[in-house]
N, C-alpha and C. Protein backbone atom coordinates (compact mmCIF):
# COMPACT_ATOMS: atom_id res chain seq x y z
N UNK A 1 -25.07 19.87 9.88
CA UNK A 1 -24.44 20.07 8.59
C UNK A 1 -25.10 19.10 7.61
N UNK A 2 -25.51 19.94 6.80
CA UNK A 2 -26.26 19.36 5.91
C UNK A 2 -25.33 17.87 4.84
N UNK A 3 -25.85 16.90 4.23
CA UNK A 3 -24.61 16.06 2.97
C UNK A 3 -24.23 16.82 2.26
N UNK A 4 -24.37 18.03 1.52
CA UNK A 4 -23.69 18.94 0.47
C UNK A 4 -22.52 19.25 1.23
N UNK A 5 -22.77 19.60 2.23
CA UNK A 5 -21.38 20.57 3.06
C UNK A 5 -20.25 19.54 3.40
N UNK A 6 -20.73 18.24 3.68
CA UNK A 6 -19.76 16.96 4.38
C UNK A 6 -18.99 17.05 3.01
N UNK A 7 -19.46 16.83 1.93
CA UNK A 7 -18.34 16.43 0.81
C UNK A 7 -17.67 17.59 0.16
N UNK A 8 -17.74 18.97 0.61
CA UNK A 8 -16.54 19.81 1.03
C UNK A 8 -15.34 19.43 1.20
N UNK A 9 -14.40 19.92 0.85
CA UNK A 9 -13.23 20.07 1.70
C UNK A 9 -13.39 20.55 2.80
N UNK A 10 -12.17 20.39 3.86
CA UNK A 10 -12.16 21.14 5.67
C UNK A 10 -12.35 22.41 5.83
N UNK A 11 -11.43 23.14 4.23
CA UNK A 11 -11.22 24.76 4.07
C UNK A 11 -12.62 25.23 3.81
N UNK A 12 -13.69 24.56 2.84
CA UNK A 12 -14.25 25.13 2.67
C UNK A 12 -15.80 25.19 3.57
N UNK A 13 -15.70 24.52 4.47
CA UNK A 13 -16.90 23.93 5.17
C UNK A 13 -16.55 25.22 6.50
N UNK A 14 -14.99 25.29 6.65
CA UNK A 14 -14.77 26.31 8.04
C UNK A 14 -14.97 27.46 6.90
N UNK A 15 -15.01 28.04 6.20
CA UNK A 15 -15.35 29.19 5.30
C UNK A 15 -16.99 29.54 5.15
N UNK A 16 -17.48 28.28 5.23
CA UNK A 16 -19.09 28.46 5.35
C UNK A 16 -19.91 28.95 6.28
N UNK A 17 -18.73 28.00 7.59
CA UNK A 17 -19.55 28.41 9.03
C UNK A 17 -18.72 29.51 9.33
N UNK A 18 -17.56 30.23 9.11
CA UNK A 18 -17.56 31.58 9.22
C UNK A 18 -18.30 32.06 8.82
N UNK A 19 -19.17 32.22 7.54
CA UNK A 19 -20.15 33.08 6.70
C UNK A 19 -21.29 33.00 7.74
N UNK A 20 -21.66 31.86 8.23
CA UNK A 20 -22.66 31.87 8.76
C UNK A 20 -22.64 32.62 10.29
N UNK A 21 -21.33 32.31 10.88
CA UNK A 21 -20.87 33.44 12.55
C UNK A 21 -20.84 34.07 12.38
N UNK A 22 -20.52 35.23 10.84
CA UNK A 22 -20.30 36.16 10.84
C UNK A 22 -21.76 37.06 10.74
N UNK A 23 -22.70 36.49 10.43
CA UNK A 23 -23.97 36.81 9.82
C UNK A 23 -25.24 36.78 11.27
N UNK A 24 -24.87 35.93 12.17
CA UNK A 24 -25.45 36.06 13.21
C UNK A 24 -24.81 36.99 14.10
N UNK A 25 -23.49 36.99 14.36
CA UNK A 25 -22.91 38.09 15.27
C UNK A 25 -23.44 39.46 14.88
N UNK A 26 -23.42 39.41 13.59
CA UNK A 26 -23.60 41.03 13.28
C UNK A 26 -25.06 41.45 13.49
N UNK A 27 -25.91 40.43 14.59
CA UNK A 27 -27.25 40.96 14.84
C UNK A 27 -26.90 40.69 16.08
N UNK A 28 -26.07 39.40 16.77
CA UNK A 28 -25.98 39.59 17.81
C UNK A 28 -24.42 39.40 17.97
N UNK A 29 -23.89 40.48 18.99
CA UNK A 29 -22.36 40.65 18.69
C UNK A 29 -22.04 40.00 19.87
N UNK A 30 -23.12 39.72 20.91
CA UNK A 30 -21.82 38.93 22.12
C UNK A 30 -22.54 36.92 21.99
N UNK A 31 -22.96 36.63 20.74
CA UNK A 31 -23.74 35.20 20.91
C UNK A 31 -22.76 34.47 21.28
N UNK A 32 -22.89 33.56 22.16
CA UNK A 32 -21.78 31.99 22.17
C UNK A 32 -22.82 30.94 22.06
N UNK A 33 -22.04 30.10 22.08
CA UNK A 33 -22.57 28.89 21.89
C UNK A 33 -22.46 28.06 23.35
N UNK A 34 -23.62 27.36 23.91
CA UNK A 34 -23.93 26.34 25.25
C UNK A 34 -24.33 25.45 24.88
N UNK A 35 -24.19 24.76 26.10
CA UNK A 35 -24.67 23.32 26.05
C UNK A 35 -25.49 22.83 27.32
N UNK A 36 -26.73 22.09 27.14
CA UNK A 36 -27.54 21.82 28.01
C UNK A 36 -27.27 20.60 28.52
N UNK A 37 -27.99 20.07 29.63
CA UNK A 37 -27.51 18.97 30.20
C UNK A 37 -27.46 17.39 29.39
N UNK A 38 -28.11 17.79 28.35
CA UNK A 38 -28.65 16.37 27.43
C UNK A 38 -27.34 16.11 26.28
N UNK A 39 -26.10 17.28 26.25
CA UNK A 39 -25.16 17.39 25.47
C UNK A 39 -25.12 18.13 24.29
N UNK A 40 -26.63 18.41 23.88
CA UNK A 40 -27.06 19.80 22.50
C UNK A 40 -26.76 20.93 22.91
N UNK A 41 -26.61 21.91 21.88
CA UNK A 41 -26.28 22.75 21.28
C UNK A 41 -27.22 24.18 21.37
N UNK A 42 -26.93 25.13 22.01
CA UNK A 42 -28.09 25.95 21.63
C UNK A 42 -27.07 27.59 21.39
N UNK A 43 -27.25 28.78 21.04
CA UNK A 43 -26.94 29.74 20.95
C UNK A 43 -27.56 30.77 22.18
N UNK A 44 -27.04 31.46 22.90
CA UNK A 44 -27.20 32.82 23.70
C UNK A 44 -27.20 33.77 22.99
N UNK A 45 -27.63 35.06 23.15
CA UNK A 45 -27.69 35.89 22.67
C UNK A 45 -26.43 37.06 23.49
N UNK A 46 -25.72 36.41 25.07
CA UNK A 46 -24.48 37.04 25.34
C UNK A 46 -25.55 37.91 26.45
N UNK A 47 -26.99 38.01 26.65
CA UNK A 47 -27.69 38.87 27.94
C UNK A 47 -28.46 37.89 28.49
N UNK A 48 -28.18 36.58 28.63
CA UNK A 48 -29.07 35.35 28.97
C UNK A 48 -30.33 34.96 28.58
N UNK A 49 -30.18 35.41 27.19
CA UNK A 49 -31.49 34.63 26.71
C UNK A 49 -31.14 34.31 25.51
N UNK A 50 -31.54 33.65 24.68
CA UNK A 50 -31.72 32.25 23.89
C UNK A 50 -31.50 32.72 22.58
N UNK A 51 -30.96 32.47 21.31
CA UNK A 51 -31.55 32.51 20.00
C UNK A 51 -32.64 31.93 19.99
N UNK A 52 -33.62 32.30 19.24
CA UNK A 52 -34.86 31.85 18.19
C UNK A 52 -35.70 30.86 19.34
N UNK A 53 -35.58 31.70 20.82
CA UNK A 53 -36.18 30.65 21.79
C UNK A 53 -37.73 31.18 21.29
N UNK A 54 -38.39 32.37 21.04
CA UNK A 54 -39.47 32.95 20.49
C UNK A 54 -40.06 32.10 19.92
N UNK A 55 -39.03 31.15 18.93
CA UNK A 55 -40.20 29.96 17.35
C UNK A 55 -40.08 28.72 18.51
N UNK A 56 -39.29 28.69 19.53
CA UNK A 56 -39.20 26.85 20.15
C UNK A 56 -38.45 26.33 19.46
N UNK A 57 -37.41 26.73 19.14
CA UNK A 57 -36.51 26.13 18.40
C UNK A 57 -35.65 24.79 19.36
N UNK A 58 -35.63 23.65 18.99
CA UNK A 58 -35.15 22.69 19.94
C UNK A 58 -33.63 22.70 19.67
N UNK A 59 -32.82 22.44 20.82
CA UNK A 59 -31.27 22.64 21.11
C UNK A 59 -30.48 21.70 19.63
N UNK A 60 -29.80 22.27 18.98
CA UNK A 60 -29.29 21.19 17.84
C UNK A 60 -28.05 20.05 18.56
N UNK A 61 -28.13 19.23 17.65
CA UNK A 61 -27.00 18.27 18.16
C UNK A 61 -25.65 18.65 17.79
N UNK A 62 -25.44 19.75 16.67
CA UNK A 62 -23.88 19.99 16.76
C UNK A 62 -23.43 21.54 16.78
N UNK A 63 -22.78 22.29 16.77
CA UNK A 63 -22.51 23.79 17.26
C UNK A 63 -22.73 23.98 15.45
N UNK A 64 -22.48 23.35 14.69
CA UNK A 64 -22.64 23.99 13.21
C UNK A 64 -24.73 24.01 13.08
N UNK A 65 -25.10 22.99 13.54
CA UNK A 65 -26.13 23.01 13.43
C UNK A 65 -27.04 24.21 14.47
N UNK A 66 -26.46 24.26 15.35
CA UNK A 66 -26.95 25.29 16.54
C UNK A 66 -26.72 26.37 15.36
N UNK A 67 -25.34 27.27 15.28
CA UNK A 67 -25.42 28.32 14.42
C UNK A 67 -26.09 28.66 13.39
N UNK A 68 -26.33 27.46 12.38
CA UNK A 68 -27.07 27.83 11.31
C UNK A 68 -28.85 27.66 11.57
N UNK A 69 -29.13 27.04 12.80
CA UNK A 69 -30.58 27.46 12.86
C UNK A 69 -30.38 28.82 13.78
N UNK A 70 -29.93 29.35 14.18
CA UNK A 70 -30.10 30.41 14.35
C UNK A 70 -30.20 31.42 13.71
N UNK A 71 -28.98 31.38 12.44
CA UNK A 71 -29.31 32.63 11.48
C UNK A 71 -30.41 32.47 10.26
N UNK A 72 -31.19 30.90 10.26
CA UNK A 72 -32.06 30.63 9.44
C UNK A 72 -33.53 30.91 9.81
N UNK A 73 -33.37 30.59 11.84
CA UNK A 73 -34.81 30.74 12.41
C UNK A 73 -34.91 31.75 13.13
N UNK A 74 -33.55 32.06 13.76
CA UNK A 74 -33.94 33.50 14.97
C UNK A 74 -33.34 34.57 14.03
N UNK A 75 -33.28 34.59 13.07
CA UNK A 75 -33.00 36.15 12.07
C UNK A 75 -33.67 36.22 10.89
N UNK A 76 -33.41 35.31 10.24
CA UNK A 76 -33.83 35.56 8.90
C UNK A 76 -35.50 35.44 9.20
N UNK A 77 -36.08 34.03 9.37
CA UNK A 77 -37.59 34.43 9.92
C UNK A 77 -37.98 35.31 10.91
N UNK A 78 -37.00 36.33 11.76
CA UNK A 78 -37.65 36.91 12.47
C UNK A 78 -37.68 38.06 11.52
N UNK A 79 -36.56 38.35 10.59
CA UNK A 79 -37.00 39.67 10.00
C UNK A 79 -38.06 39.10 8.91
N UNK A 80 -38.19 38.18 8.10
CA UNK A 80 -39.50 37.83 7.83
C UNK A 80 -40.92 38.34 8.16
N UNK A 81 -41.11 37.63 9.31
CA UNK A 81 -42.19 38.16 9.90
C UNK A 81 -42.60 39.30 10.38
N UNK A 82 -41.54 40.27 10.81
CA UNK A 82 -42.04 41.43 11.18
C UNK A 82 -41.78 42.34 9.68
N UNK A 83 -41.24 42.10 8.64
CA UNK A 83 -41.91 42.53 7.07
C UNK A 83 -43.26 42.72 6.44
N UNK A 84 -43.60 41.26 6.92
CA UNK A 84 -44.76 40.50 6.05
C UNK A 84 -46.20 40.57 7.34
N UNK A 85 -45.84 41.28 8.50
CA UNK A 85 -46.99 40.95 9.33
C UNK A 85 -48.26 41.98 8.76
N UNK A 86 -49.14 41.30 9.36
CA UNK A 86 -50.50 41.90 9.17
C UNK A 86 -50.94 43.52 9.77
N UNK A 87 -50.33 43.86 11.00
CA UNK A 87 -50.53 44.68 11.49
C UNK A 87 -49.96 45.90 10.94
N UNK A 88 -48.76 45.49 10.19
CA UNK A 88 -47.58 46.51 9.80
C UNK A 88 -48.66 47.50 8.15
N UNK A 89 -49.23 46.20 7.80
CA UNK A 89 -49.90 46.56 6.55
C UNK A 89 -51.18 47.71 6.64
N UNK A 90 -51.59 48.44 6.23
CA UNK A 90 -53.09 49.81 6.50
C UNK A 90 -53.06 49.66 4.91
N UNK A 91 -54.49 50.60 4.79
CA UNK A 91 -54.98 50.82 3.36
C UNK A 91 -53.87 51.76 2.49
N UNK A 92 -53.37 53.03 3.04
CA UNK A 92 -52.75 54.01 3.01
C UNK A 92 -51.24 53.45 2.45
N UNK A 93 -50.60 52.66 2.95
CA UNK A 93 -49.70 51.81 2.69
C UNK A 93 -49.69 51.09 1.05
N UNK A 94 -50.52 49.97 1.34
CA UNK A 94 -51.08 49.29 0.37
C UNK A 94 -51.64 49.78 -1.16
N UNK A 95 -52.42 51.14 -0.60
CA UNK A 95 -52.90 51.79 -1.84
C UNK A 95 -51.42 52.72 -2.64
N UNK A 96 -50.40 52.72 -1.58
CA UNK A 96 -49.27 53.95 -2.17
C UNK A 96 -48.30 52.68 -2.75
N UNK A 97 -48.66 51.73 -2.42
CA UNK A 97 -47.94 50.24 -3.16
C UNK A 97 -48.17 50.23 -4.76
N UNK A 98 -49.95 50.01 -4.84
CA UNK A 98 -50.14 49.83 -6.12
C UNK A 98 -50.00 50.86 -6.71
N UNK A 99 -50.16 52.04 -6.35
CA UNK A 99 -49.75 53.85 -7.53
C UNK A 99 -48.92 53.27 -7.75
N UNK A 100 -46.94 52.73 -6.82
CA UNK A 100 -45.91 53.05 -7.02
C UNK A 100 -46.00 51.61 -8.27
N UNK A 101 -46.04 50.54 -8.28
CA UNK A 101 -45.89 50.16 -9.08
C UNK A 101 -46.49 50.22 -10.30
N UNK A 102 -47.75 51.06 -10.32
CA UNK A 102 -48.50 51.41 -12.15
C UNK A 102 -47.90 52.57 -12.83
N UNK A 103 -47.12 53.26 -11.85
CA UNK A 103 -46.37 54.61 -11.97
C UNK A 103 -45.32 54.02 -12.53
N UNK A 104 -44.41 53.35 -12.42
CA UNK A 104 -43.19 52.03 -12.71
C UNK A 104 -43.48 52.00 -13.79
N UNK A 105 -44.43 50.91 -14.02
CA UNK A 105 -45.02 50.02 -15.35
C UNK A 105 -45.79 50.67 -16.17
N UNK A 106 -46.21 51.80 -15.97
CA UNK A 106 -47.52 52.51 -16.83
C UNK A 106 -48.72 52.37 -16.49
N UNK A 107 -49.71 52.85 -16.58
CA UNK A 107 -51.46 51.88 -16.20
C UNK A 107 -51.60 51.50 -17.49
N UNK A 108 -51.65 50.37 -17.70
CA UNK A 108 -52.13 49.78 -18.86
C UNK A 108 -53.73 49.25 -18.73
N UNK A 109 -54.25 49.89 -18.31
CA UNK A 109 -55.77 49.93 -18.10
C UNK A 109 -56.61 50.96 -17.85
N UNK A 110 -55.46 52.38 -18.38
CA UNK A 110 -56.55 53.42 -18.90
C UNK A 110 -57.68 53.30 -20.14
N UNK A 111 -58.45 54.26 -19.79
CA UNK A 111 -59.54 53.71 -21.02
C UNK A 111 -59.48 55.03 -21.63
């Protein structure tokens, strides 16, 4: 938990990390929260394997911190990356990109 969130009130800090359980469940609906032998924090995905074990994400020290790197590193950057990857991109794609946006805006570089 970040210092912004500590000087919260109680109501509003458990209102946050609901926002935030609610936002990971709804990608993964059976996640809990474990704990490894060192006393950190990590998230399951509820079929024995890991949140955001894919980036190496290291176990957090508190269950607020476990949750919110999960919906920051095993969701939000995972849908990131499979958006923005290289492979996803072809000419065909790319070229129906720029029509759609001169079609939008006009071509302002007819002659």
């Amino acid at each position: 938990m970040n210092k912004r969130l500590q000087l919260l009130s109680v109501e509003k800090r458990r209102k946050a990390f609901q926002k935030i359980k609610k936002r990971v469940l709804k990608r993964y609906p059976n996640a809990s929260t474990k704990t490894n032998s060192d006393g950190r924090f990590y998230l399951t995905d509820g079929f024995g394997g890991v949140i955001g074990e894919e980036y190496m994400l290291p176990p957090a020290k508190s269950v607020w911190d476990a949750w919110e790197n999960a919906l920051q590193y095993g969701i939000k950057l995972h849908q990131n990356l499979l958006r923005t990857h290289p492979s996803k991109m072809s000419a065909d794609k790319v070229e129906a990109k720029v029509m759609r946006i001169n079609r939008r805006r006009g071509n302002r570089y007819k002659e």
